[in-house]
PDB file of N, CA and C in Angstrom:
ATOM      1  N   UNK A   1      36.010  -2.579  12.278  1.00  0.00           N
ATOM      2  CA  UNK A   1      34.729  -2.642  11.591  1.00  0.00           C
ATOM      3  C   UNK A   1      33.832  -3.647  12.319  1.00  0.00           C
ATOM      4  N   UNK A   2      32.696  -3.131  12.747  1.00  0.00           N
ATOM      5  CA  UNK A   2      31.514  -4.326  13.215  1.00  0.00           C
ATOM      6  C   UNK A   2      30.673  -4.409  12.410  1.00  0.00           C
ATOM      7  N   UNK A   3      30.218  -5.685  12.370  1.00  0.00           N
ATOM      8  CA  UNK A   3      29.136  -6.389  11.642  1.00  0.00           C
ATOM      9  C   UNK A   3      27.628  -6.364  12.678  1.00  0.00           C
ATOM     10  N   UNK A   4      26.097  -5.895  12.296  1.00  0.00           N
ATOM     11  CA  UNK A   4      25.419  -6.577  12.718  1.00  0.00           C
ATOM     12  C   UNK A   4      24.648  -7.146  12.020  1.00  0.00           C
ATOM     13  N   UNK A   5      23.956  -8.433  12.078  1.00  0.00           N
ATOM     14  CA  UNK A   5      23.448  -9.335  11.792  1.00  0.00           C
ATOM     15  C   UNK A   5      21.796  -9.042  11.845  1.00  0.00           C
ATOM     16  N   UNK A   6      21.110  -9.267  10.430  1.00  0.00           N
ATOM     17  CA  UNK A   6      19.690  -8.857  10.974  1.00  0.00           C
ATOM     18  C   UNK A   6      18.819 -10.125  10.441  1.00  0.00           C
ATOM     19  N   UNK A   7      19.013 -10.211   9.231  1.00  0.00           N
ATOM     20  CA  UNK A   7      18.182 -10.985   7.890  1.00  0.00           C
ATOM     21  C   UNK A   7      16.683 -10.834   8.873  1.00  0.00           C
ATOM     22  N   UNK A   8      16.427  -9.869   8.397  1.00  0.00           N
ATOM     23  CA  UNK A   8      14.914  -9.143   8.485  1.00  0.00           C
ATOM     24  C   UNK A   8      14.030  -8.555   7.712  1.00  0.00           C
ATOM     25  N   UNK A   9      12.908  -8.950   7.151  1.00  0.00           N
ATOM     26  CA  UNK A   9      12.266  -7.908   6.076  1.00  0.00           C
ATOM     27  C   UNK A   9      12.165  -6.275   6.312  1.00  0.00           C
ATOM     28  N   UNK A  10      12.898  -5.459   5.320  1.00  0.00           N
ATOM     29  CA  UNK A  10      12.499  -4.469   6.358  1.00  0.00           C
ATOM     30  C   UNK A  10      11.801  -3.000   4.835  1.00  0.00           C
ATOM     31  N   UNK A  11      11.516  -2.140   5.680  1.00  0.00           N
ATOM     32  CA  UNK A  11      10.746  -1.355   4.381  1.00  0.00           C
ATOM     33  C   UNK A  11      11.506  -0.790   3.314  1.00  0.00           C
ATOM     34  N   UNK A  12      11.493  -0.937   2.266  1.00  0.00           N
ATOM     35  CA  UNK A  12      12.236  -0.514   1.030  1.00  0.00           C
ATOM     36  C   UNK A  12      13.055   1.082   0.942  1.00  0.00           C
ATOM     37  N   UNK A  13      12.967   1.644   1.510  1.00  0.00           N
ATOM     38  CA  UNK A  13      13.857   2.909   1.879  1.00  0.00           C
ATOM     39  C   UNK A  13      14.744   2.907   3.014  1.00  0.00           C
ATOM     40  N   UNK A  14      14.781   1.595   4.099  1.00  0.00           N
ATOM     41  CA  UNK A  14      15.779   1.063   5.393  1.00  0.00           C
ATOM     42  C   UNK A  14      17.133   1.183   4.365  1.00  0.00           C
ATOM     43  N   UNK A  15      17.474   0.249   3.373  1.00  0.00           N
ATOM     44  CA  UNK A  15      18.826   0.425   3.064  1.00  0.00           C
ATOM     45  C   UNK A  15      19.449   1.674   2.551  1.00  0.00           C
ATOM     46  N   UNK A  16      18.761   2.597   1.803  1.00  0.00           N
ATOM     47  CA  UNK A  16      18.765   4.051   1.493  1.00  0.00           C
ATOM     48  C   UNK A  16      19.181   4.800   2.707  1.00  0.00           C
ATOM     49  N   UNK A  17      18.516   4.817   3.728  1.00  0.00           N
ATOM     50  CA  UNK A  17      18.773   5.293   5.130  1.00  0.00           C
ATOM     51  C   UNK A  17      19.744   4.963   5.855  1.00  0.00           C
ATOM     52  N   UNK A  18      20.153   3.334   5.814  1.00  0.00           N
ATOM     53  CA  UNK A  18      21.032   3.230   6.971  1.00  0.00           C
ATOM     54  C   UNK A  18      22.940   3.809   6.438  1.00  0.00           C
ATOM     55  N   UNK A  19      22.584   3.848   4.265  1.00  0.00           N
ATOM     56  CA  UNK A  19      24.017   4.240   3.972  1.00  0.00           C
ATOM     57  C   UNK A  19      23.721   5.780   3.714  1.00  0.00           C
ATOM     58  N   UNK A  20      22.822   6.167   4.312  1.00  0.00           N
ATOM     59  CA  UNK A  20      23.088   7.944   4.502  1.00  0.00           C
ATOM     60  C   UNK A  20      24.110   8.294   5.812  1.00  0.00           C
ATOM     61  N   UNK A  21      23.802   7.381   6.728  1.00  0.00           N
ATOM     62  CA  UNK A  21      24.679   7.615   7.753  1.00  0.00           C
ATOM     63  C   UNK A  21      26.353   6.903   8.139  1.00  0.00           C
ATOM     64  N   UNK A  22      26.442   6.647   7.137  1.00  0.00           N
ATOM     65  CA  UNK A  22      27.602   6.075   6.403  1.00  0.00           C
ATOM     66  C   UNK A  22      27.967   4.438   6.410  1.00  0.00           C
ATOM     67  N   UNK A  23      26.848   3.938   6.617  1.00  0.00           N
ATOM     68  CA  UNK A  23      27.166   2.656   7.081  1.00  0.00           C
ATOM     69  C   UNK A  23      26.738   1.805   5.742  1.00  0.00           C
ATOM     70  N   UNK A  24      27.317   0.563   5.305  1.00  0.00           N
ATOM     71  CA  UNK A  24      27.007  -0.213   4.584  1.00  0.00           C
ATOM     72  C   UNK A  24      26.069  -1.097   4.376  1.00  0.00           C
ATOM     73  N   UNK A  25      24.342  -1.024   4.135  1.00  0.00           N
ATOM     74  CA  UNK A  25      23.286  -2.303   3.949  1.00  0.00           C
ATOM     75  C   UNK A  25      23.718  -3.387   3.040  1.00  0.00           C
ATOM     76  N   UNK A  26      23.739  -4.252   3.352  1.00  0.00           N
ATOM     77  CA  UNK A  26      23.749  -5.669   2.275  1.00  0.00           C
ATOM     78  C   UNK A  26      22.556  -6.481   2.343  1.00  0.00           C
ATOM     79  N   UNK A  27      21.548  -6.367   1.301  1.00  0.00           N
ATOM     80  CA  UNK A  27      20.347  -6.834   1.033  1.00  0.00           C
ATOM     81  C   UNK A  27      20.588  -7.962   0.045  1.00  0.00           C
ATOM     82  N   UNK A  28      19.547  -8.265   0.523  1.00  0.00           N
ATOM     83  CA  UNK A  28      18.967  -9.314  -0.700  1.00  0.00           C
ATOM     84  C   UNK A  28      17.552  -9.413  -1.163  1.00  0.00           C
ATOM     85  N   UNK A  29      17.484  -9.590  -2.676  1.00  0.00           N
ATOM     86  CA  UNK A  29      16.198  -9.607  -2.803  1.00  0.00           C
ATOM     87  C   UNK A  29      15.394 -11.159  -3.047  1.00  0.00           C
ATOM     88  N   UNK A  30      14.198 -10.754  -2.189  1.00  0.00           N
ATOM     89  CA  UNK A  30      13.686 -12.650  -1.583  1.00  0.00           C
ATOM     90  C   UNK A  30      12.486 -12.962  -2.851  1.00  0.00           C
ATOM     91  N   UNK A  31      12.849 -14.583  -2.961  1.00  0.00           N
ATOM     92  CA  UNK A  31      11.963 -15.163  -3.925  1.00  0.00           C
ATOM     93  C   UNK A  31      10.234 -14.845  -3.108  1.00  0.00           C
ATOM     94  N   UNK A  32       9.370 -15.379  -3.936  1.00  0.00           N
ATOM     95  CA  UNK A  32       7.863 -15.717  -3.509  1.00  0.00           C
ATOM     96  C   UNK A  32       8.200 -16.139  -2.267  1.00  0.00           C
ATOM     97  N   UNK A  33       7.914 -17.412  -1.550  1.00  0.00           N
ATOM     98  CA  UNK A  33       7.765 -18.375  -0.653  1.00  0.00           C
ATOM     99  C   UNK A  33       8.552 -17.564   0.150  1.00  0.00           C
ATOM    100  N   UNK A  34       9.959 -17.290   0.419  1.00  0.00           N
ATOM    101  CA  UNK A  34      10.772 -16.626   1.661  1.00  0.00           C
ATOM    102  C   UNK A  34      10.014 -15.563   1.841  1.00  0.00           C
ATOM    103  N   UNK A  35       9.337 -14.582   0.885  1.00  0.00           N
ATOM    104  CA  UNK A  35       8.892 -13.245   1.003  1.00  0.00           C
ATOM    105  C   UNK A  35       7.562 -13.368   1.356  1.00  0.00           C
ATOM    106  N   UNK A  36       6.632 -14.458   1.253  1.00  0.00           N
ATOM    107  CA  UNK A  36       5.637 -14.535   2.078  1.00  0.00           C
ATOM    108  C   UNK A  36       6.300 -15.396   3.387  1.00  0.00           C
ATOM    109  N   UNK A  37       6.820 -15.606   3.703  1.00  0.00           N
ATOM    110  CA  UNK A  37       7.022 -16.228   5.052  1.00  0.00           C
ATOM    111  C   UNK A  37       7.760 -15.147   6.068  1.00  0.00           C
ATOM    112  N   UNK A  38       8.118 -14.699   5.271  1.00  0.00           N
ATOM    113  CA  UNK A  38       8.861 -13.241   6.052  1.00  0.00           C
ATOM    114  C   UNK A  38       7.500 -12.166   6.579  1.00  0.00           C
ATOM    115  N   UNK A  39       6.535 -11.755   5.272  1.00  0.00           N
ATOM    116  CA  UNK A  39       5.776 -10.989   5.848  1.00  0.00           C
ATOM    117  C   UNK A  39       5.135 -11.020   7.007  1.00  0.00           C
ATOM    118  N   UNK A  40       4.309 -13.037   6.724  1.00  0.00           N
ATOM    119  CA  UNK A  40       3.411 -13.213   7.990  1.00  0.00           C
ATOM    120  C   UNK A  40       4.468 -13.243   9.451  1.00  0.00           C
ATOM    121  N   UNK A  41       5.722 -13.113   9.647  1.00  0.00           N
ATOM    122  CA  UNK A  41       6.640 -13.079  10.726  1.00  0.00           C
ATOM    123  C   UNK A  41       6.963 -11.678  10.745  1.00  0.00           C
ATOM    124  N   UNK A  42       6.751 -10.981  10.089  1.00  0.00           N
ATOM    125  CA  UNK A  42       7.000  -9.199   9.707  1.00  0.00           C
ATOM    126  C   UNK A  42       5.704  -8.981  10.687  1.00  0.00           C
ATOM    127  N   UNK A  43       4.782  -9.258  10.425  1.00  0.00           N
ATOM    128  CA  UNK A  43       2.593  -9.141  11.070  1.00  0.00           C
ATOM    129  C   UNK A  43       2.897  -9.592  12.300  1.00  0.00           C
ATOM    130  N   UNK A  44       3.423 -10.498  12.726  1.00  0.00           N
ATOM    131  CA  UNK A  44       3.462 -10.752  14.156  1.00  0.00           C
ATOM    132  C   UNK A  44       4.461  -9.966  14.689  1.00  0.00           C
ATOM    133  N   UNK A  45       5.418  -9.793  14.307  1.00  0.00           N
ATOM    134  CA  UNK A  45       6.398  -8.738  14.736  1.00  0.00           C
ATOM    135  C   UNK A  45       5.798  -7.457  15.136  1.00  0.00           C
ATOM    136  N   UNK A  46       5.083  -6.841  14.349  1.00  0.00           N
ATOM    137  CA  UNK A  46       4.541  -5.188  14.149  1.00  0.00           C
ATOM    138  C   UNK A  46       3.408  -5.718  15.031  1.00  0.00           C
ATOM    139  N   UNK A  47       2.747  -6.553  15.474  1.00  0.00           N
ATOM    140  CA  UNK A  47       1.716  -6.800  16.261  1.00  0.00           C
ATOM    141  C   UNK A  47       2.417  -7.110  17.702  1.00  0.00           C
ATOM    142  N   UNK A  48       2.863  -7.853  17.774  1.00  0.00           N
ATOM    143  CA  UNK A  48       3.840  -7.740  19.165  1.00  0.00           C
ATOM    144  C   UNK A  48       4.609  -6.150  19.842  1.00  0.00           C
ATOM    145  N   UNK A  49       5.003  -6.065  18.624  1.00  0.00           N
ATOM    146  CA  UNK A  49       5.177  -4.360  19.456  1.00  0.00           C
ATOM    147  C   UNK A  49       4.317  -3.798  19.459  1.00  0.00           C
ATOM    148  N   UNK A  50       2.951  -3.256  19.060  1.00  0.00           N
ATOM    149  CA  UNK A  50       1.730  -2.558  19.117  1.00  0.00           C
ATOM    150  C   UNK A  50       1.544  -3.000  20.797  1.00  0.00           C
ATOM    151  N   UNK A  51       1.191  -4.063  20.714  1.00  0.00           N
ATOM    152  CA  UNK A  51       0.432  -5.017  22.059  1.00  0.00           C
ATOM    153  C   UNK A  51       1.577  -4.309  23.614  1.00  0.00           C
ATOM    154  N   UNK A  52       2.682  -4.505  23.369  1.00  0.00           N
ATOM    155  CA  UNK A  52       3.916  -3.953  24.019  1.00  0.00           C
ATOM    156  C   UNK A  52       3.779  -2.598  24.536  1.00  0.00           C
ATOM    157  N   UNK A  53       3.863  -2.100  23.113  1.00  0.00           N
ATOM    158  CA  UNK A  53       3.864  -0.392  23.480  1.00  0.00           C
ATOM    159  C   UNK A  53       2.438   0.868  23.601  1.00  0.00           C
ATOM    160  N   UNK A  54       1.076  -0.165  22.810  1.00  0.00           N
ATOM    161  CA  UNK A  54      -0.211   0.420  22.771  1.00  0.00           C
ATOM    162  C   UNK A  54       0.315   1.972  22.068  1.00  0.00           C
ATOM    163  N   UNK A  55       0.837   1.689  21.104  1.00  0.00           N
ATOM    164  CA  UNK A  55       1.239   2.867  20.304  1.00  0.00           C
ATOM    165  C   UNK A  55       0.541   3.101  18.709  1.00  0.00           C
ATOM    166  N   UNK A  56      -0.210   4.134  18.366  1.00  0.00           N
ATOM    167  CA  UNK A  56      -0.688   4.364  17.143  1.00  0.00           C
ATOM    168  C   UNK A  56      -0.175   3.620  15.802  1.00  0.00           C
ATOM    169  N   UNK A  57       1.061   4.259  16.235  1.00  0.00           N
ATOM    170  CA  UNK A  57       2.404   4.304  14.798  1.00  0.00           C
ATOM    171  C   UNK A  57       2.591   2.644  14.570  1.00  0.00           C
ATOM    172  N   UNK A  58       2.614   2.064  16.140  1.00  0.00           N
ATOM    173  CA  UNK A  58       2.516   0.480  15.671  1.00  0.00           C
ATOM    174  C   UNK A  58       1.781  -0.361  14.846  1.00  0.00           C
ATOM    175  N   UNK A  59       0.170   0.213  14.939  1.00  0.00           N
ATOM    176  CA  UNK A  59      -0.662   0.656  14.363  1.00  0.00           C
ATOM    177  C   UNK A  59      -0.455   0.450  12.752  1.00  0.00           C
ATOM    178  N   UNK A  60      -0.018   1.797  12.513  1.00  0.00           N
ATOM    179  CA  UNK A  60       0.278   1.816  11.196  1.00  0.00           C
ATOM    180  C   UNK A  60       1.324   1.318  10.661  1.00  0.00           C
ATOM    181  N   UNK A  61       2.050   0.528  11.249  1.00  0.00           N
ATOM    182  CA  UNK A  61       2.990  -0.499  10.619  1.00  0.00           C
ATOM    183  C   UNK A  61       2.563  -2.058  10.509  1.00  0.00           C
ATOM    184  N   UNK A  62       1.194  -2.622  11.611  1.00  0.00           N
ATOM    185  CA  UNK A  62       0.850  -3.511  10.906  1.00  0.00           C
ATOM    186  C   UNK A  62       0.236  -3.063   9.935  1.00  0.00           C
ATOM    187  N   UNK A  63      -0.894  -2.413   9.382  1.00  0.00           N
ATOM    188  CA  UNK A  63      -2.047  -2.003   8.116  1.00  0.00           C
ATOM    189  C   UNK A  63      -0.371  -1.785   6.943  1.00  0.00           C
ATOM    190  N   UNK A  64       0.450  -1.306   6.979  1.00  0.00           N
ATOM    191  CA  UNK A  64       1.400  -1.399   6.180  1.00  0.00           C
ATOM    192  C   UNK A  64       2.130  -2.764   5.459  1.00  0.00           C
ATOM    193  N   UNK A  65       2.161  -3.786   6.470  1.00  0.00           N
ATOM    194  CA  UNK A  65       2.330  -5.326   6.254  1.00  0.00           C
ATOM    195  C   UNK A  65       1.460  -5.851   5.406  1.00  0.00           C
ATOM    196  N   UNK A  66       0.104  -5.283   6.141  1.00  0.00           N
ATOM    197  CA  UNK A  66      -1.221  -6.243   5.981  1.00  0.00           C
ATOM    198  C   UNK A  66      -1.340  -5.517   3.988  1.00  0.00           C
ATOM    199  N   UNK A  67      -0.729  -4.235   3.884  1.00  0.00           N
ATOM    200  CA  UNK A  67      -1.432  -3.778   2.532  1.00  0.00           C
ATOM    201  C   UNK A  67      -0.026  -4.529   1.328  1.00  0.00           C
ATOM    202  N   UNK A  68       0.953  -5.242   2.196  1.00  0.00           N
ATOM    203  CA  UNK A  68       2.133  -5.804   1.301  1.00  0.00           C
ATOM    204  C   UNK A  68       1.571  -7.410   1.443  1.00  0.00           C
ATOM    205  N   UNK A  69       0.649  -7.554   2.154  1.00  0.00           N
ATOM    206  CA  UNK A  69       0.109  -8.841   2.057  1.00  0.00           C
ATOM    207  C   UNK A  69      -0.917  -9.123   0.942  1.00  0.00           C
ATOM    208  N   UNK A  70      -1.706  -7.929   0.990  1.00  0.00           N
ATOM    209  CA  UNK A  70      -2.760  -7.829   0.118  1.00  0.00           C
ATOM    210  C   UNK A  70      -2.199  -7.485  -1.629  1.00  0.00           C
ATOM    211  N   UNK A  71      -0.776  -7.029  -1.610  1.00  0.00           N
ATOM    212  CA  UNK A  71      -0.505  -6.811  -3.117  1.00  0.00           C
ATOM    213  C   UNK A  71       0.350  -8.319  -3.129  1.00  0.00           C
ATOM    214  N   UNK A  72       1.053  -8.776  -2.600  1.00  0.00           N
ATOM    215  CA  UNK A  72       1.410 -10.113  -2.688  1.00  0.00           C
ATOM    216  C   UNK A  72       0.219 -11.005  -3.281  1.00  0.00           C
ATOM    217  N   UNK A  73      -1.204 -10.945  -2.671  1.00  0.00           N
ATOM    218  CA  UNK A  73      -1.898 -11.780  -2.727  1.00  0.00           C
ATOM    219  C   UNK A  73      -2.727 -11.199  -3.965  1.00  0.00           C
ATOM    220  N   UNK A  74      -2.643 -10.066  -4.419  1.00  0.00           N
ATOM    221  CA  UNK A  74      -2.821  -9.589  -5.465  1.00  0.00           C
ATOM    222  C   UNK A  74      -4.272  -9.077  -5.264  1.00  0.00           C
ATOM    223  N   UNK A  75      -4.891  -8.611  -3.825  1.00  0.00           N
ATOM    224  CA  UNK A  75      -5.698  -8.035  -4.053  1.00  0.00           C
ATOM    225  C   UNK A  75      -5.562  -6.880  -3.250  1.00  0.00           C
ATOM    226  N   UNK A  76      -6.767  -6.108  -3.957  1.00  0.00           N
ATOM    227  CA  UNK A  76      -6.596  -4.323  -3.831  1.00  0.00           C
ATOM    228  C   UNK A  76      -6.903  -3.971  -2.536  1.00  0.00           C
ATOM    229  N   UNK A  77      -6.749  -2.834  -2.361  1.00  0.00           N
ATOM    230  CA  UNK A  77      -6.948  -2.329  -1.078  1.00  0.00           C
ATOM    231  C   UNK A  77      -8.803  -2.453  -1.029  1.00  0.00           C
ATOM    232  N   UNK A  78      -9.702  -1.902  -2.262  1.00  0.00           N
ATOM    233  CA  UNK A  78     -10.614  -1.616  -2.336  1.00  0.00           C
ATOM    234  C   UNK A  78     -11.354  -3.035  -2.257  1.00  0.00           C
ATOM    235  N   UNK A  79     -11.136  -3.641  -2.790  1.00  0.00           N
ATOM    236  CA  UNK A  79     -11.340  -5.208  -2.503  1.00  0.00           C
ATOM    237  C   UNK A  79     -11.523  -5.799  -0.934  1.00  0.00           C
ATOM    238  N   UNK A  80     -10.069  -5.904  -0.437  1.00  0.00           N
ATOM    239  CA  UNK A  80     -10.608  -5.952   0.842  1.00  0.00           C
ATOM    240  C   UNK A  80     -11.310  -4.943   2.002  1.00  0.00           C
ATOM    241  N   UNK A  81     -11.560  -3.761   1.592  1.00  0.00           N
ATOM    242  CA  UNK A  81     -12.468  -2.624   2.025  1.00  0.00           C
ATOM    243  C   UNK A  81     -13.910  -3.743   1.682  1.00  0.00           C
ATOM    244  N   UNK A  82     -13.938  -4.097   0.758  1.00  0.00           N
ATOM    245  CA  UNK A  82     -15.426  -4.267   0.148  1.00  0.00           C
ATOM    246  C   UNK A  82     -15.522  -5.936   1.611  1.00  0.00           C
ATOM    247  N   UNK A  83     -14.568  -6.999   1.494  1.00  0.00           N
ATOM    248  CA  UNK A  83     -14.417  -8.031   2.188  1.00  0.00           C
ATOM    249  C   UNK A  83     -14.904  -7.675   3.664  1.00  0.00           C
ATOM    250  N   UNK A  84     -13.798  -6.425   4.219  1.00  0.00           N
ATOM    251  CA  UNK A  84     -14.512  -6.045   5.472  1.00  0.00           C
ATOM    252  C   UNK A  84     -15.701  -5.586   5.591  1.00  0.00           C
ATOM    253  N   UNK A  85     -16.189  -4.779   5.438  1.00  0.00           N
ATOM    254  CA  UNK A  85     -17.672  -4.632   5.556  1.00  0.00           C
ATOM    255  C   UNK A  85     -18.661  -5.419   5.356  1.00  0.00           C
ATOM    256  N   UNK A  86     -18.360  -6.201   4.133  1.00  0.00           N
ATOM    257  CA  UNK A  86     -19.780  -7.257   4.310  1.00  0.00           C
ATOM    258  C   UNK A  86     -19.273  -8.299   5.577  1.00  0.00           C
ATOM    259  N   UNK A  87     -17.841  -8.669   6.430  1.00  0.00           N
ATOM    260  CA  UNK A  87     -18.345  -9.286   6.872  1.00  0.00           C
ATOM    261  C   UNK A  87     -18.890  -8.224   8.479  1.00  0.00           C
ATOM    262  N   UNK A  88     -18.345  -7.011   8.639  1.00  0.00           N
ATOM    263  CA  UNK A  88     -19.077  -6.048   9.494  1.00  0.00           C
ATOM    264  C   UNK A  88     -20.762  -6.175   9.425  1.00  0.00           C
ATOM    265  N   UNK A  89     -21.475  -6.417   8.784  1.00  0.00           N
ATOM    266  CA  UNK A  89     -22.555  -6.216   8.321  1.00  0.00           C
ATOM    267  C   UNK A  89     -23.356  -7.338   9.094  1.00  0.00           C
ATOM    268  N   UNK A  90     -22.642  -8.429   8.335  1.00  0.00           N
ATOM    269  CA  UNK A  90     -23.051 -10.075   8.307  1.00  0.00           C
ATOM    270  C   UNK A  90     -22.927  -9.841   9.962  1.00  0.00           C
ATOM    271  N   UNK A  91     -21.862  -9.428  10.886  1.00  0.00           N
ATOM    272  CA  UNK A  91     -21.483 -10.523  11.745  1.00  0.00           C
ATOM    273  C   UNK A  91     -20.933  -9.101  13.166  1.00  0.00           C
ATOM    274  N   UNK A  92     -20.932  -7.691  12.087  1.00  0.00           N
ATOM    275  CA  UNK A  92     -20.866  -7.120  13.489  1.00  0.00           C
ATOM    276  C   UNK A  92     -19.363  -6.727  13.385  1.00  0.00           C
ATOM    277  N   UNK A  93     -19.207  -4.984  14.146  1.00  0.00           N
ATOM    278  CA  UNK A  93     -18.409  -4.758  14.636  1.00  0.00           C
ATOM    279  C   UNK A  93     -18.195  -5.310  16.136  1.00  0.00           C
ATOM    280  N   UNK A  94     -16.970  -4.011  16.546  1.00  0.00           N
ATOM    281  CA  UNK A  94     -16.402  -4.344  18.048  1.00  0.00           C
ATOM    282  C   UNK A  94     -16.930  -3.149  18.963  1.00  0.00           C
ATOM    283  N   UNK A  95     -18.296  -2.748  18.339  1.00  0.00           N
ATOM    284  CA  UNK A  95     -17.996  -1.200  19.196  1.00  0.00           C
ATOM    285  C   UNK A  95     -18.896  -1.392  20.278  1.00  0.00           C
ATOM    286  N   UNK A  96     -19.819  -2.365  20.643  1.00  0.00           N
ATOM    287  CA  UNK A  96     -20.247  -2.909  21.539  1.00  0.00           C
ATOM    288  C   UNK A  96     -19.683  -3.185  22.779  1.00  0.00           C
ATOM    289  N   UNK A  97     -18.554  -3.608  22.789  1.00  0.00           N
ATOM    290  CA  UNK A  97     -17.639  -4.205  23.340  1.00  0.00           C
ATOM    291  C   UNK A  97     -18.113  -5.272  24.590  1.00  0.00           C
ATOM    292  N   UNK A  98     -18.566  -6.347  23.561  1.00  0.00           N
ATOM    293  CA  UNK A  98     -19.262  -7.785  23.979  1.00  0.00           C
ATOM    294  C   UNK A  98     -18.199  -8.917  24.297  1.00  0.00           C
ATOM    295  N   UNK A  99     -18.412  -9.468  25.678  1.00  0.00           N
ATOM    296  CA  UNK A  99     -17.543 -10.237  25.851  1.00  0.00           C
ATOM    297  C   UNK A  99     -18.573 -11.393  26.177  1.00  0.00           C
ATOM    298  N   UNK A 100     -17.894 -12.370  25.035  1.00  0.00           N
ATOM    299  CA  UNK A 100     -19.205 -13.450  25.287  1.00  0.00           C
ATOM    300  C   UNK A 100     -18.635 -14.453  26.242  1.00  0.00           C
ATOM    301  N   UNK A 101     -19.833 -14.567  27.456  1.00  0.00           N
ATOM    302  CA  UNK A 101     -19.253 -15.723  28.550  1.00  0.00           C
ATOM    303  C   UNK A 101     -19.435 -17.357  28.338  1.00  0.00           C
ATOM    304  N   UNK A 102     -20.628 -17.694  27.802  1.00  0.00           N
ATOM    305  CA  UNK A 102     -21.017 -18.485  27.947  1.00  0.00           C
ATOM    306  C   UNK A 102     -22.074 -19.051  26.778  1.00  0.00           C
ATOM    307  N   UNK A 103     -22.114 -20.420  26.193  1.00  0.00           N
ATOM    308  CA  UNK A 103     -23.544 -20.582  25.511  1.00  0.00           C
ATOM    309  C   UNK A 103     -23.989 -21.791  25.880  1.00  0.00           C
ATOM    310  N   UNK A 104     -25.422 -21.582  26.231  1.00  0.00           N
ATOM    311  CA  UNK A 104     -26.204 -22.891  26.891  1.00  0.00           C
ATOM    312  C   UNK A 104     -26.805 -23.522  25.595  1.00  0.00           C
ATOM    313  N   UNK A 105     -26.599 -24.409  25.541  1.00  0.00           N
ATOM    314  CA  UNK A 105     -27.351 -25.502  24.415  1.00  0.00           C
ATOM    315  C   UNK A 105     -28.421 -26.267  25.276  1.00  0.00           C
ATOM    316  N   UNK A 106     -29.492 -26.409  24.890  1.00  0.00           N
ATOM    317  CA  UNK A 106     -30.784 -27.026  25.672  1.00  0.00           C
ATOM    318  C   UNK A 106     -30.407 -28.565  24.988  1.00  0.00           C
ATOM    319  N   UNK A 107     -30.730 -29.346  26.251  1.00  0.00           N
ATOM    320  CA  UNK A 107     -30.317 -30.837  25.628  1.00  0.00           C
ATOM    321  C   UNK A 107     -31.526 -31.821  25.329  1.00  0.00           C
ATOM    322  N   UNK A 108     -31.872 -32.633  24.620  1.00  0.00           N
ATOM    323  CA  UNK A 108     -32.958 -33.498  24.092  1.00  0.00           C
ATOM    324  C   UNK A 108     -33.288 -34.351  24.735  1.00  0.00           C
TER     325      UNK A 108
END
């Protein structure tokens, strides 16, 4: 019998899956504080492989984090829909694709 070792957040149907194929998951379920510290290391995780692989699906596994961040934090999806846009509005998309070099300040 081998053991592997993960203690990883992983998506709520992983342990369902891994004992379809006959193998044994041993979970645990994490307080507040571990379970936000896990996510924001879950976000860099799913962002590190995106960056890696420039893959869609990576994609949709951070916005999947980010929407277990947003019910953690107890707000709605529609909520932060409403957050992004005003600050799109205020401050601008990326579709420009502006790379700022430099800012001169005139001196007194």
């Amino acid at each position: 019998m081998a053991t592997i070792k993960y203690d990883k957040l992983v998506r709520d149907r992983i342990p369902e899956i891994i004992e379809m194929t006959g193998k044994k998951a041993i979970i645990e379920k994490l307080d507040e504080a571990i379970y936000k510290k896990l996510l924001d290391e879950k976000l860099g995780e799913e962002l590190q492989e995106y960056i890696c692989n420039d893959n869609v699906e990576e994609l949709a596994d951070i916005v999947e984090v980010i929407y277990a961040i947003l019910d953690y934090k107890k707000v709605t999806i529609e909520e932060f829909e409403r957050i992004r846009l005003k600050k799109a509005e205020e401050r601008g998309g990326f579709k420009e694709r502006l790379l700022l070099k430099e800012v001169i300040e005139e001196l007194e």
